[in-house]
Protein backbone atom coordinates (compact mmCIF):
# COMPACT_ATOMS: atom_id res chain seq x y z
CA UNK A 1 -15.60 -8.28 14.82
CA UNK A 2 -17.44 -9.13 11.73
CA UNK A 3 -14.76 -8.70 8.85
CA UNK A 4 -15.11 -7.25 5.52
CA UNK A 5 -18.00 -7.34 3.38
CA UNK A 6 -16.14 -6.48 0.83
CA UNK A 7 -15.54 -9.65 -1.51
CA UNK A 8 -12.14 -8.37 -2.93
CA UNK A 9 -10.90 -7.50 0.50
CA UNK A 10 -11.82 -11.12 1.72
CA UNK A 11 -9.06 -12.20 -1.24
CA UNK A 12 -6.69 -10.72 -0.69
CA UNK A 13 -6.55 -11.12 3.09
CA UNK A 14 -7.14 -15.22 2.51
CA UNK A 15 -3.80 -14.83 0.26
CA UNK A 16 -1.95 -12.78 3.31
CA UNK A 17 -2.94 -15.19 5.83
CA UNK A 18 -0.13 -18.21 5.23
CA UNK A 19 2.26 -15.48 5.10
CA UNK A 20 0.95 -13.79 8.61
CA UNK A 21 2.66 -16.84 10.38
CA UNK A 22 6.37 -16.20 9.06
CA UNK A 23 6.70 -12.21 8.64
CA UNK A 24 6.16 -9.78 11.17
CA UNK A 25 5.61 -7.27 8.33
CA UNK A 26 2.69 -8.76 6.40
CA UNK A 27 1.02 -9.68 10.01
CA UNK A 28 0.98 -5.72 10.21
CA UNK A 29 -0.66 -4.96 7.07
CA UNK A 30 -3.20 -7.25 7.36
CA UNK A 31 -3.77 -6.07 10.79
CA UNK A 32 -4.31 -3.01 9.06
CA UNK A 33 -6.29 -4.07 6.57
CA UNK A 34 -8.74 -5.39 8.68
CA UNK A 35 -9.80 -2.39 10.31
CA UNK A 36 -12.89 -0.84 9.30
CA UNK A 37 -12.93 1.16 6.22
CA UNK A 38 -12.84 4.65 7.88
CA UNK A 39 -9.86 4.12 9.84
CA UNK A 40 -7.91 2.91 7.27
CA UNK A 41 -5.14 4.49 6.45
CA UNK A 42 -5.15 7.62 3.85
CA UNK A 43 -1.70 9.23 2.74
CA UNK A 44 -1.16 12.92 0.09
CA UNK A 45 1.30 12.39 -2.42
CA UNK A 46 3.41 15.44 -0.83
CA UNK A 47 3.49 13.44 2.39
CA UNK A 48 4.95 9.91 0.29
CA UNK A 49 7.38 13.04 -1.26
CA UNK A 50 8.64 14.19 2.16
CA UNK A 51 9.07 11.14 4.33
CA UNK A 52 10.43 8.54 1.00
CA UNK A 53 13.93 8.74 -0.16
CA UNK A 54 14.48 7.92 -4.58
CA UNK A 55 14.17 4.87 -5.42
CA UNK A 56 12.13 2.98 -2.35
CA UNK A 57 9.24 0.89 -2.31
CA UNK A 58 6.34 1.47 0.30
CA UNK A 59 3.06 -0.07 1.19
CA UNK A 60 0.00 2.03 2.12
CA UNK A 61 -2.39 0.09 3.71
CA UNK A 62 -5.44 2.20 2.60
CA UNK A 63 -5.46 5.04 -0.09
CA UNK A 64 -3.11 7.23 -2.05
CA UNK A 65 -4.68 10.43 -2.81
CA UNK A 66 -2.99 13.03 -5.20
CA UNK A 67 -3.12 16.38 -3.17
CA UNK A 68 1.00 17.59 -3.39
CA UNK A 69 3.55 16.81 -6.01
CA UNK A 70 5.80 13.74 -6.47
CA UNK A 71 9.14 14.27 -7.89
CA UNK A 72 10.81 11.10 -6.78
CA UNK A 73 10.93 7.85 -8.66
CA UNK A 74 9.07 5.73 -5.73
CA UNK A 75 7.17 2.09 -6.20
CA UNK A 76 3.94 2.20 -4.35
CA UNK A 77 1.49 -0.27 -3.16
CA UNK A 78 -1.71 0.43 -1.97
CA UNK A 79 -5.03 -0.74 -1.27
CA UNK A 80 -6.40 1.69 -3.63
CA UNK A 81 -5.38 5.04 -5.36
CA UNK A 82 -7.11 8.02 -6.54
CA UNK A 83 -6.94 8.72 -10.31
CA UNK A 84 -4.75 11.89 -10.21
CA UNK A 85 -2.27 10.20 -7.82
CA UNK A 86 -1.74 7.26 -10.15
CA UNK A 87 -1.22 9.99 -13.18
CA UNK A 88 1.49 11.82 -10.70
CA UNK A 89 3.31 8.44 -9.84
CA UNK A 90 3.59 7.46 -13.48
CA UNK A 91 4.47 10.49 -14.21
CA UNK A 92 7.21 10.62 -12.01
CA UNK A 93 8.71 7.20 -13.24
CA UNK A 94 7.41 5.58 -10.62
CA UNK A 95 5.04 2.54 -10.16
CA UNK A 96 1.47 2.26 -8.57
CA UNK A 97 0.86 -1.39 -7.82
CA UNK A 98 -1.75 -3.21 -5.55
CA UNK A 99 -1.03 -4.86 -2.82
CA UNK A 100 -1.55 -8.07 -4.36
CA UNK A 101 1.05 -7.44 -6.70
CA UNK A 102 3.77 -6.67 -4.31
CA UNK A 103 3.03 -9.81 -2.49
CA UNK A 104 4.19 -11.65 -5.75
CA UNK A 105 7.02 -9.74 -6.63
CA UNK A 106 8.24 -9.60 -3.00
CA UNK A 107 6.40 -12.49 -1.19
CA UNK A 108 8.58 -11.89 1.92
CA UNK A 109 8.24 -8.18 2.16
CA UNK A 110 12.17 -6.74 2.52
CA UNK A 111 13.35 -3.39 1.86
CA UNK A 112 9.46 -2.09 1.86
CA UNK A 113 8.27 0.60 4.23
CA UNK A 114 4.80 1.09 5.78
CA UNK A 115 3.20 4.53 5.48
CA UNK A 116 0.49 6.33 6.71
């Protein structure tokens, strides 16, 4: 396995990797994230509206595209979003971060679900 050319990707999985040891959840995403670009993950906005109650946080380990409607307040964290799913998820009240910055608001990954 070669491992992404991708110079951003190589970040943020060097800043994952002491936490791989301790947490069984960010040894998952990085799993994840280390899978070739077209089998990462991809997730609809009306999908993140039917399987996340108000009020949670989730991880997507690939892409949030914005086919469907959100009308929950929901924090989301993603490798990457489209532009129209980012308006939607503001629009709803709810926040569109990168992975990165969930890792430094919640370095140890509780109460966060993995989607997709």
């Amino acid at each position: 396995m070669r491992g992404t050319t991708n110079y951003q990707m190589q970040l943020l999985l060097q800043e994952l990797e002491p936490k791989v040891k301790d947490s069984r959840f960010w040894r998952r995403i990085v799993k994840d994230l280390n899978k070739p670009s077209r089998q990462r993950r991809v997730v609809n906005l009306y999908k993140i509206n039917k399987c996340v109650k108000e009020g949670e946080t989730i991880i997507v380990p690939g892409k949030v595209l914005s086919v469907g409607d959100l009308n929950k307040k929901v924090d989301i964290a993603a490798l990457n979003f489209s532009s129209g799913a980012k308006e939607k998820i503001i629009e709803a009240k709810g926040k569109a971060m990168t992975i990165k910055e969930l890792l430094q608001i919640n370095p140890e990954g509780k109460k966060v679900r993995i989607l997709g």
